[in-house]
C-alpha atoms as a PDB file:
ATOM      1  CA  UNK A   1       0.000   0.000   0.000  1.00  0.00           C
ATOM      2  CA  UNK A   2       1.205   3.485  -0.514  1.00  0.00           C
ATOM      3  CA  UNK A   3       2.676   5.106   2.223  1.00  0.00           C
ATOM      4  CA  UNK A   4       0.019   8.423   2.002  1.00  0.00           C
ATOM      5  CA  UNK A   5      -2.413   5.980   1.876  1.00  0.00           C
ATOM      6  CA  UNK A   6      -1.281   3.995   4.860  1.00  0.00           C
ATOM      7  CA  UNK A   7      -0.708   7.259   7.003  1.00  0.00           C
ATOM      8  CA  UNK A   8      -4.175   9.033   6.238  1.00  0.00           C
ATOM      9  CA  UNK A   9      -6.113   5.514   7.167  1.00  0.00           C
ATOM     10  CA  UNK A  10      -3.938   5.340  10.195  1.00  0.00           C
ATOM     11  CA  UNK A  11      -5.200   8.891  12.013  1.00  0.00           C
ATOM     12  CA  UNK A  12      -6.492   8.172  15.140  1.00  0.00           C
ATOM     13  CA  UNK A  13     -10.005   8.347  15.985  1.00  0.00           C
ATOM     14  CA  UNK A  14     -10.336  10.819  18.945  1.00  0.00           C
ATOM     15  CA  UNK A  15     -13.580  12.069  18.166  1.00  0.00           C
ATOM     16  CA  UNK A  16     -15.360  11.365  21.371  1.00  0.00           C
ATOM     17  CA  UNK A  17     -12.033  11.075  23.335  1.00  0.00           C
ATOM     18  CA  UNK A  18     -13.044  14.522  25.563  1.00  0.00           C
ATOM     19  CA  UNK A  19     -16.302  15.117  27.678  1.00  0.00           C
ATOM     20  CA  UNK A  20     -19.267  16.742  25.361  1.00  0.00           C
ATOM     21  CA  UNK A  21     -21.561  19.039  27.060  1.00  0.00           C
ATOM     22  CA  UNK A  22     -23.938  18.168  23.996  1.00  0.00           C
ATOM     23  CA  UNK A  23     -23.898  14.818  22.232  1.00  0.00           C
ATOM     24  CA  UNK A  24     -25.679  15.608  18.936  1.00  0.00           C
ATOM     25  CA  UNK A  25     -26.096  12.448  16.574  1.00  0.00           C
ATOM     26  CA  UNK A  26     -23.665  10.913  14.868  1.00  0.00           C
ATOM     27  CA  UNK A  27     -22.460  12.434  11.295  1.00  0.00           C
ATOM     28  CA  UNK A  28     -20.353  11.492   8.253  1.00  0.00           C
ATOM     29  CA  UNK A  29     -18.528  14.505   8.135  1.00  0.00           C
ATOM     30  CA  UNK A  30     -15.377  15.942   7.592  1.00  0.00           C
ATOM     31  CA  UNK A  31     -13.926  15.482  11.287  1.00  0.00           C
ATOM     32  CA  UNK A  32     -15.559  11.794  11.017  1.00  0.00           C
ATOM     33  CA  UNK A  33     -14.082  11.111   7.625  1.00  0.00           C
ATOM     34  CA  UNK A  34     -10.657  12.130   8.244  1.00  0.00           C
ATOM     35  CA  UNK A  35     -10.290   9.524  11.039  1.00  0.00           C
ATOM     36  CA  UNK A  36     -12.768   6.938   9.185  1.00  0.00           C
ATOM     37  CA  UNK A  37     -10.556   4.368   8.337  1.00  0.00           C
ATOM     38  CA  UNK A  38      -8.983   3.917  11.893  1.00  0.00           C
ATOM     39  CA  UNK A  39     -12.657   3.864  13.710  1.00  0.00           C
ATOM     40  CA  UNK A  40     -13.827   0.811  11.154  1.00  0.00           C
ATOM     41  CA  UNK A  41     -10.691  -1.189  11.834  1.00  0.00           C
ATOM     42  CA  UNK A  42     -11.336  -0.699  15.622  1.00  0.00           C
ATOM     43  CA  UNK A  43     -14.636  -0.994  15.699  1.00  0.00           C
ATOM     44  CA  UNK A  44     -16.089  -3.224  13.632  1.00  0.00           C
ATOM     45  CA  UNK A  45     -14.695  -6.853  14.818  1.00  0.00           C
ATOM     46  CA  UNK A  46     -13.010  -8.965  12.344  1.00  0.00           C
ATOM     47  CA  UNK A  47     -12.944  -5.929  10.083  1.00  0.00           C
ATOM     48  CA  UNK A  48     -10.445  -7.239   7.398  1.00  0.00           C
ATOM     49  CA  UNK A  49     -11.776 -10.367   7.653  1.00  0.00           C
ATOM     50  CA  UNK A  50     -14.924  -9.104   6.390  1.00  0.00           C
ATOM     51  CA  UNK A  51     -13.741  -7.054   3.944  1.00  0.00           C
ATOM     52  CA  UNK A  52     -11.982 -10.357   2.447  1.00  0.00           C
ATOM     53  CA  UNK A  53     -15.088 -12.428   2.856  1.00  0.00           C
ATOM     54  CA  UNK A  54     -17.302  -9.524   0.748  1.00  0.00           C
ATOM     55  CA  UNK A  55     -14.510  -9.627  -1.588  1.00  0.00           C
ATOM     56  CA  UNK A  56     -14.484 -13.402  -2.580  1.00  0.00           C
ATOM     57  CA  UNK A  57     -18.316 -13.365  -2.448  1.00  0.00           C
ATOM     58  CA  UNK A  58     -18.514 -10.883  -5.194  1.00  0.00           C
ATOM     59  CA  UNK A  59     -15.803 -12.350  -7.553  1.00  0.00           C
ATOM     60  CA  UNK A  60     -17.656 -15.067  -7.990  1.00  0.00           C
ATOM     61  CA  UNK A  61     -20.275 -13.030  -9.515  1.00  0.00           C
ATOM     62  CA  UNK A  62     -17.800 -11.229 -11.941  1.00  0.00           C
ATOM     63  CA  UNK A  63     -18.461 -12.374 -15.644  1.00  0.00           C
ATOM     64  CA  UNK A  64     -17.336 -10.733 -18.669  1.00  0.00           C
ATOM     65  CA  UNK A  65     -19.019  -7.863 -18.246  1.00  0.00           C
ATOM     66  CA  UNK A  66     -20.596  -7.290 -14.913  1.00  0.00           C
ATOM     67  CA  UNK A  67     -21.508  -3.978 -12.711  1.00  0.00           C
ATOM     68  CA  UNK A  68     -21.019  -3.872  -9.120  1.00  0.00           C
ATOM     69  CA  UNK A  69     -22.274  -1.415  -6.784  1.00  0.00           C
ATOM     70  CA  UNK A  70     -21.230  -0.652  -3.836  1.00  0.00           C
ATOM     71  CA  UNK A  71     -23.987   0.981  -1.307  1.00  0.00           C
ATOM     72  CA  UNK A  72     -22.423   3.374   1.184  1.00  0.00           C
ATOM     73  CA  UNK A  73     -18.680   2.855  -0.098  1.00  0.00           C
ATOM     74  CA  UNK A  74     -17.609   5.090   2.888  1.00  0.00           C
ATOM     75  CA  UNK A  75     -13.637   5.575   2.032  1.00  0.00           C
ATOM     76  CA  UNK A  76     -13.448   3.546  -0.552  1.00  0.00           C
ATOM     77  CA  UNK A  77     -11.487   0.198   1.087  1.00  0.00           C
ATOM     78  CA  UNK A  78     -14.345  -2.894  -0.346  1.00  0.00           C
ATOM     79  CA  UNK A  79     -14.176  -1.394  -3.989  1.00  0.00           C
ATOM     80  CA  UNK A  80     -10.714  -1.261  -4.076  1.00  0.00           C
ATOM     81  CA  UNK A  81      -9.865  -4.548  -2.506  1.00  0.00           C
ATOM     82  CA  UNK A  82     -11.815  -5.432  -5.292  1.00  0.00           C
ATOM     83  CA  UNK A  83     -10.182  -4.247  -7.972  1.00  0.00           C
ATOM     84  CA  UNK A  84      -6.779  -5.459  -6.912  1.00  0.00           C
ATOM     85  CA  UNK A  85      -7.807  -8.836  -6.536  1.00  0.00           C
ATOM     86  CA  UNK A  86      -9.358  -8.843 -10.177  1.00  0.00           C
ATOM     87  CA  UNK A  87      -5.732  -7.401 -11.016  1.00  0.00           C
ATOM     88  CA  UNK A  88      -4.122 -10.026  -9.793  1.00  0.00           C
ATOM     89  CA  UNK A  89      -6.663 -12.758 -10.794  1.00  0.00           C
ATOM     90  CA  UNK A  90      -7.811 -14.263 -14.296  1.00  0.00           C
ATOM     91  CA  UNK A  91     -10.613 -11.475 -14.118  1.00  0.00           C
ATOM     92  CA  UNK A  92      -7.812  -8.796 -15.023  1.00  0.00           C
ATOM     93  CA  UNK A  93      -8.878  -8.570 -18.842  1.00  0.00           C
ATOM     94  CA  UNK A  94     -12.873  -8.546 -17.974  1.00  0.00           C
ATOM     95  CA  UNK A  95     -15.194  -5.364 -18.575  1.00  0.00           C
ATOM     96  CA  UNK A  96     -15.872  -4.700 -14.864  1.00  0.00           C
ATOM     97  CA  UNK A  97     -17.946  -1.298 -13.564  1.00  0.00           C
ATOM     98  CA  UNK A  98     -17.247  -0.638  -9.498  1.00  0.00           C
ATOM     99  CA  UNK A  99     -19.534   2.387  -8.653  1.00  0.00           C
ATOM    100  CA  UNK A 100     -19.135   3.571  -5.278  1.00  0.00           C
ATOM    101  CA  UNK A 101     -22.160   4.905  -3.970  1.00  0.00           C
ATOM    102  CA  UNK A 102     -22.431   7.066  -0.421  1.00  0.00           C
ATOM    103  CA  UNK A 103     -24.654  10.264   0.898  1.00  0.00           C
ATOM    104  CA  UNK A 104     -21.361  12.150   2.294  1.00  0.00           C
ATOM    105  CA  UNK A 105     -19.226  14.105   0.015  1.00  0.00           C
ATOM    106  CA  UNK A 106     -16.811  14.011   2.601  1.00  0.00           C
ATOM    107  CA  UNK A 107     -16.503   9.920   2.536  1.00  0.00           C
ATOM    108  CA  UNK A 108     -16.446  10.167  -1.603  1.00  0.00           C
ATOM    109  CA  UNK A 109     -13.953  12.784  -1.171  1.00  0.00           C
ATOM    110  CA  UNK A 110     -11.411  10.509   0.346  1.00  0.00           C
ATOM    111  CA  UNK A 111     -12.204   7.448  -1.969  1.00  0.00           C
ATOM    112  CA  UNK A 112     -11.327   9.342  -5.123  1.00  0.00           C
ATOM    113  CA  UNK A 113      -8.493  10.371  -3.440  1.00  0.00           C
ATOM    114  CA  UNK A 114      -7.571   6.496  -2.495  1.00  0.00           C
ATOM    115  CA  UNK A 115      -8.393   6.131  -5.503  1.00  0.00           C
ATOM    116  CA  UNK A 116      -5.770   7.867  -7.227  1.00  0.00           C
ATOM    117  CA  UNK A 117      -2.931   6.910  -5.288  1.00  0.00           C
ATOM    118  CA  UNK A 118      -3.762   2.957  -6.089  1.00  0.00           C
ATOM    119  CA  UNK A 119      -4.732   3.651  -9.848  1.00  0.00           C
ATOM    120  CA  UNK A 120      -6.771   0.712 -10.297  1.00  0.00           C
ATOM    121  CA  UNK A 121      -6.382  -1.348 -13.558  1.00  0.00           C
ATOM    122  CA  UNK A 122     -10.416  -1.279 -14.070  1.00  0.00           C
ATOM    123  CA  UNK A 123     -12.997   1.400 -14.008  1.00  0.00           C
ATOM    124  CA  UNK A 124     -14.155   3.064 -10.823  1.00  0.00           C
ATOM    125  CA  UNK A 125     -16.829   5.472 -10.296  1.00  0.00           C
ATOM    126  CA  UNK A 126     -17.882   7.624  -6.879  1.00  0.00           C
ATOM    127  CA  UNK A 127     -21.048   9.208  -6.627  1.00  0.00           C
ATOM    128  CA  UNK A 128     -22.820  11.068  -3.653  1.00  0.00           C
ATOM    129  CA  UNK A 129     -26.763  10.025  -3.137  1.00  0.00           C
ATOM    130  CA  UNK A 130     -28.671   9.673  -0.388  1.00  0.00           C
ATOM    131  CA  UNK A 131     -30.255   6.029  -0.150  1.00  0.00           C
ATOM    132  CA  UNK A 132     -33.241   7.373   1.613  1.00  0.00           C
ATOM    133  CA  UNK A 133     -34.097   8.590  -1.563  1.00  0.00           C
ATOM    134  CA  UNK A 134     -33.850   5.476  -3.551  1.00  0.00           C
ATOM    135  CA  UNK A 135     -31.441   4.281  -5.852  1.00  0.00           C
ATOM    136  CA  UNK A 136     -30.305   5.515  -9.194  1.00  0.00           C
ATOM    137  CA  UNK A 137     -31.910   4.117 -12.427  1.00  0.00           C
ATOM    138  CA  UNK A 138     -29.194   1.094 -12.520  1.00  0.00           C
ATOM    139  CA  UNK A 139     -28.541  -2.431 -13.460  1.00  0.00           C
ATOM    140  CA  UNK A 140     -26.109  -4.438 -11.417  1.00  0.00           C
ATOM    141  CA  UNK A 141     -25.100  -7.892 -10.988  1.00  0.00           C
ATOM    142  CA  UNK A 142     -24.075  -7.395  -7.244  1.00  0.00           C
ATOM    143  CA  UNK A 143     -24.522  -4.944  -4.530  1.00  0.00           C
ATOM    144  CA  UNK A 144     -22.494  -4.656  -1.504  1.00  0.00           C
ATOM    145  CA  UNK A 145     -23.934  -2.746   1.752  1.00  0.00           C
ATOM    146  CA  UNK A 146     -21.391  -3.416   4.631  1.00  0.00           C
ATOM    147  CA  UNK A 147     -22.812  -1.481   7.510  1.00  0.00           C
ATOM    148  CA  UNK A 148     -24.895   0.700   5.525  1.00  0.00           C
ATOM    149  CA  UNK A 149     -28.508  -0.708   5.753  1.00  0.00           C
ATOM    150  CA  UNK A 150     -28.852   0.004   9.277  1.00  0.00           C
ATOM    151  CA  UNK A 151     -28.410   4.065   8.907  1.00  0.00           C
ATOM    152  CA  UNK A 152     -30.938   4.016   6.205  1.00  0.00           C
ATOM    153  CA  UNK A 153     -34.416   5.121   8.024  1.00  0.00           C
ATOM    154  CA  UNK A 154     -36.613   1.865   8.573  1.00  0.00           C
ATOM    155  CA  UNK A 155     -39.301   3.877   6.636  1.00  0.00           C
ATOM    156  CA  UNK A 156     -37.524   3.563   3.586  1.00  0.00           C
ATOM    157  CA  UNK A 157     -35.404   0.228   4.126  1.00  0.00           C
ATOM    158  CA  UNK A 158     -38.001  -1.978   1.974  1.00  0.00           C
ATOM    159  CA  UNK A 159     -38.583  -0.213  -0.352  1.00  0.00           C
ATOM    160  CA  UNK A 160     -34.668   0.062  -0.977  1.00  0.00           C
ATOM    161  CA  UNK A 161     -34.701  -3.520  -0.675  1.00  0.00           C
ATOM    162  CA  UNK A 162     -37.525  -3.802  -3.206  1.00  0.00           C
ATOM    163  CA  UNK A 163     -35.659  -1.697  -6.053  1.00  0.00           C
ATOM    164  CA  UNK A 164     -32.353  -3.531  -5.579  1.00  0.00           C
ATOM    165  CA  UNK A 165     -34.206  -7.226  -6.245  1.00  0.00           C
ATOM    166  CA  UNK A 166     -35.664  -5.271  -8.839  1.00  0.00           C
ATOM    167  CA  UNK A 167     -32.414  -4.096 -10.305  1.00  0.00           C
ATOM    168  CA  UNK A 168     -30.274  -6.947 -10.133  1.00  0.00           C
ATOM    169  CA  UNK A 169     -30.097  -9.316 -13.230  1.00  0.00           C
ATOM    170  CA  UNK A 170     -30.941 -12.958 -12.803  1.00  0.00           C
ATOM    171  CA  UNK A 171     -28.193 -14.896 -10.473  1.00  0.00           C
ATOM    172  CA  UNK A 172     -26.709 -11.496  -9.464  1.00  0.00           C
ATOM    173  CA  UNK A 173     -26.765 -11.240  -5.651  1.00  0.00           C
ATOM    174  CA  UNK A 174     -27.055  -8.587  -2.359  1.00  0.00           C
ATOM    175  CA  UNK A 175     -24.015  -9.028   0.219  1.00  0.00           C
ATOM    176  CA  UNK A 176     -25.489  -7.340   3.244  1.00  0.00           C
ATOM    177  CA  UNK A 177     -23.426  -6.767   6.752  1.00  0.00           C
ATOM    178  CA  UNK A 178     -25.500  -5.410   9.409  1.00  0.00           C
ATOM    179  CA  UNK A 179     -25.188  -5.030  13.355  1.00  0.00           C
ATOM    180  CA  UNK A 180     -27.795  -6.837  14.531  1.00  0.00           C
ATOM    181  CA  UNK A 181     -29.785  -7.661  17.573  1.00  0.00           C
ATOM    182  CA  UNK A 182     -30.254 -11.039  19.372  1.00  0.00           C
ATOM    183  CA  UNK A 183     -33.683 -12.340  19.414  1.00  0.00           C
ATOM    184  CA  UNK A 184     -33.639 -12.744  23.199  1.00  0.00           C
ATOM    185  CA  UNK A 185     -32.862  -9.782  25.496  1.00  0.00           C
ATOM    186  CA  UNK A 186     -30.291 -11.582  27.638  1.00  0.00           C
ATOM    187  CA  UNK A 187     -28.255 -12.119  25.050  1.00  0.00           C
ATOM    188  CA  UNK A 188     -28.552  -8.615  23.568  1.00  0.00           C
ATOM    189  CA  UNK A 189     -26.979  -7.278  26.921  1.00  0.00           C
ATOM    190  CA  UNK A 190     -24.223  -9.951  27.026  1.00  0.00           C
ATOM    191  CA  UNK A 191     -23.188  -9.252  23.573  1.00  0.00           C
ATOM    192  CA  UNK A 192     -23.229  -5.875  23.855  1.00  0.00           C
ATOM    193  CA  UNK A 193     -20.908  -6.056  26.737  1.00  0.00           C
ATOM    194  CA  UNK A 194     -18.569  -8.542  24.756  1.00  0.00           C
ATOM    195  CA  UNK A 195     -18.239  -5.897  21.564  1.00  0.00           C
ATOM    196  CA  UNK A 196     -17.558  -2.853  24.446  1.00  0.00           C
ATOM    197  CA  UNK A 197     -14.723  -5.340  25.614  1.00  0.00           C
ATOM    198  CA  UNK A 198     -13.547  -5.522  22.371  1.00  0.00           C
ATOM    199  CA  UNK A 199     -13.751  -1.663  21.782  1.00  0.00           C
ATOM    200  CA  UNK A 200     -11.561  -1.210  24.577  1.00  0.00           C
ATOM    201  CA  UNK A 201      -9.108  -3.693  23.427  1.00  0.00           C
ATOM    202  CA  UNK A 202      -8.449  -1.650  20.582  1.00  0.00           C
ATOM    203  CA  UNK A 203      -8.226   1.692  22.972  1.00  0.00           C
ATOM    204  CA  UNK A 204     -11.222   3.143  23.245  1.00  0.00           C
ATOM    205  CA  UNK A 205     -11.994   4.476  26.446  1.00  0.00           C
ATOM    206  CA  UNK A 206     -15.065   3.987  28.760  1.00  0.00           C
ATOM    207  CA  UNK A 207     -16.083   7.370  27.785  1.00  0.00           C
ATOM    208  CA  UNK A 208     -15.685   7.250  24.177  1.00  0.00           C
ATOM    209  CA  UNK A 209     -17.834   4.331  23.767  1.00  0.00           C
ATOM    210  CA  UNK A 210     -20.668   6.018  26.206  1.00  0.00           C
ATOM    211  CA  UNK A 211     -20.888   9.134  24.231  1.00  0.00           C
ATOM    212  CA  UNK A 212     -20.728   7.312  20.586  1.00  0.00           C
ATOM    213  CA  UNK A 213     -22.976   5.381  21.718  1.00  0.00           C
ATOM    214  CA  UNK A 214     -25.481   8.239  22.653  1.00  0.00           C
ATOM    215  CA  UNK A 215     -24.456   9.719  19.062  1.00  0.00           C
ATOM    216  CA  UNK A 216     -25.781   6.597  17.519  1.00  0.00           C
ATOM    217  CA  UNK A 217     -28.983   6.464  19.399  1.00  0.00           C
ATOM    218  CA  UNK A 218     -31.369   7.513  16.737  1.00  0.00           C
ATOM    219  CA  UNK A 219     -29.352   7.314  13.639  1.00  0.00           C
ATOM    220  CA  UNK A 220     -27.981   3.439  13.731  1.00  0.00           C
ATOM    221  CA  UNK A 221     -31.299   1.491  14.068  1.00  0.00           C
ATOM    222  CA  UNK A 222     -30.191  -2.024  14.075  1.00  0.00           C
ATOM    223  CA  UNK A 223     -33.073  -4.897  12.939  1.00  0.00           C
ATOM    224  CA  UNK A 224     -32.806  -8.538  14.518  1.00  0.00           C
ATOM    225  CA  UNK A 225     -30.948 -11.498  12.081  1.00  0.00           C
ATOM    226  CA  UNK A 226     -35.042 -12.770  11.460  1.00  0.00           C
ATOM    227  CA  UNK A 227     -35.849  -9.595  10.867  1.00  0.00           C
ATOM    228  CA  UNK A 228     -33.185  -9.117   8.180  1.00  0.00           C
ATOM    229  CA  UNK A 229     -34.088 -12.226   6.854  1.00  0.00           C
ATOM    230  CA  UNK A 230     -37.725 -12.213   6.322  1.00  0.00           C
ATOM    231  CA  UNK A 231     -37.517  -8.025   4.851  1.00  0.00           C
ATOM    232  CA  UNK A 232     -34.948  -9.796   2.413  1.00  0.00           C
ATOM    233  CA  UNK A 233     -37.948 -12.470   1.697  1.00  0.00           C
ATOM    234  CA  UNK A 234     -40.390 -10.534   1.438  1.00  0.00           C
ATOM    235  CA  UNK A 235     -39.015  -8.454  -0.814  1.00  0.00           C
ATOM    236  CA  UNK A 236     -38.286 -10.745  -3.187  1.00  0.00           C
ATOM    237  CA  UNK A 237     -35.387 -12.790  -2.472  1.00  0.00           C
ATOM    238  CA  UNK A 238     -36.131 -16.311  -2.324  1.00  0.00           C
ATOM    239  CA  UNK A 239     -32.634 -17.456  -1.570  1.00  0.00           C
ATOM    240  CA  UNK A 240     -30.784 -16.679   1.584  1.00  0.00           C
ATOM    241  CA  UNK A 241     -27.890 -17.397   3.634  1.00  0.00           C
ATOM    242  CA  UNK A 242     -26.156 -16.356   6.799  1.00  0.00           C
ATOM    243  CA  UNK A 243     -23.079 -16.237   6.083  1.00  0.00           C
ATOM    244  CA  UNK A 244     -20.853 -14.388   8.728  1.00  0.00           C
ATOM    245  CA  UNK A 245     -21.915 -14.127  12.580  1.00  0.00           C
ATOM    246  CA  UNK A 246     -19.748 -12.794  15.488  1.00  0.00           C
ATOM    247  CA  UNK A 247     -22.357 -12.092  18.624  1.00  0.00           C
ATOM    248  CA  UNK A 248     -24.430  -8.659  17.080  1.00  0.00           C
ATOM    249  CA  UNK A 249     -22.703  -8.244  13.768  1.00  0.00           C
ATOM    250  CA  UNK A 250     -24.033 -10.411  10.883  1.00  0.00           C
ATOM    251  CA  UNK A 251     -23.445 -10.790   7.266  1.00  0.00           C
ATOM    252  CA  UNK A 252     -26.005 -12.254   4.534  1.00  0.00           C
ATOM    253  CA  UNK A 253     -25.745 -13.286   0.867  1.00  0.00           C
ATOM    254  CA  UNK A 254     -29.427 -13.044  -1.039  1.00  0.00           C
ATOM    255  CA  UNK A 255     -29.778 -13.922  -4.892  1.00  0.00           C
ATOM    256  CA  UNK A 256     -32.147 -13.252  -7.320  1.00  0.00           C
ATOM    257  CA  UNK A 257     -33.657 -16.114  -9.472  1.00  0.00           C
END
């Protein structure tokens, strides 16, 4: 990796490191997309992991020509561990679209800028849209949303799921990553205080998880796994699979028929 790139990913996230008087809810601004990389890695367990699972998911949807959107790109990092394992795959030589979708200009900001450090062999697009507003008029044969989902309003979340069965060709597929809640309460709590362990393993501090937390009250609104699993259902995807779990973080692969 380039050394710029390696330095700007590894700024610290500090953003709730000193006492607020006023917590207001979370953003994906400029202070929060300056230190984005760094919060994901320690905050999202099994991060990379993830990020590699996505990956080989999605190449196996890659044919000759395929389109592959990615829904709430963030920085950048899932499109562009894509495109360097196509470059150094047999899928090198294949007419592959990666379109990076996310609703701060801040986040896209920094993923062209990724961007044009790596110079990735195939073609990569970055666009700014809010998904609470539906998607563009598109055909795809996979979308990725790692993490996104659950900061899209719960007013709009079937319908988004609607439009992207009805966008994706036959066979192509939906990788979804959510944080989710357990079906029992007990369970909730105990994972809950497993992932704050795990938080503070990576050096977050009592009070930076408290007041995040409080920032993410009524913007992340996670859904249980059944819950994830019946919208996808209902909304047209007739096959479904679990395919990552680690306590309240899940990952699903739906495809269309």
């Amino acid at each position: 990796m380039n050394k710029n790139m390696n330095k700007n990913m590894n700024k610290k996230d500090s953003i709730f490191a000193s006492p607020l008087e006023r917590i207001s809810d979370f953003s994906f601004d400029e202070a929060t997309a300056d230190v984005f990389d760094d919060m994901l890695l320690r905050s999202v367990p099994i991060y990379e992991e993830i990020q590699r699972m996505v990956v080989d998911l999605v190449l196996t949807m890659v044919k000759d020509t395929s389109v592959v959107y990615d829904l709430g790109c963030s920085t950048g990092t899932t499109l562009l561990m894509l495109a360097a394992e196509m470059n150094r795959s047999a899928l090198s030589d294949r007419d592959v679209q990666l379109i990076g979708v996310d609703s701060s200009e801040a986040m896209v900001a920094r993923a062209r800028s990724k961007c044009e450090i790596v110079k990735p062999a195939c073609s990569i697009t970055w666009r700014v849209r809010d998904l609470n507003r539906g998607l563009e008029d598109c055909s795809a044969d996979a979308f990725i949303m790692i993490l996104t989902l659950q900061f899209v309003r719960p007013l709009y979340r079937e319908r988004l799921i609607a439009t992207i069965h009805e966008r994706l060709k036959p066979g192509g597929c939906l990788i979804l990553v959510e944080k989710v809640l357990a079906n029992d309460s007990v369970f909730n709590r105990t994972y809950i205080e497993i992932y704050h362990e795990f938080k503070k393993r990576n050096g977050y501090s009592s009070l930076e998880i408290s007041q995040k937390r409080e920032a993410l009250e009524n913007v992340l609104v996670p859904y249980r796994i059944s819950e994830n699993e019946a919208m996808l259902k209902r909304n047209g995807f007739a096959r479904t699979d679990m395919f990552l779990r680690w306590f309240n973080f899940a990952g699903f692969i739906a495809m269309k028929s």
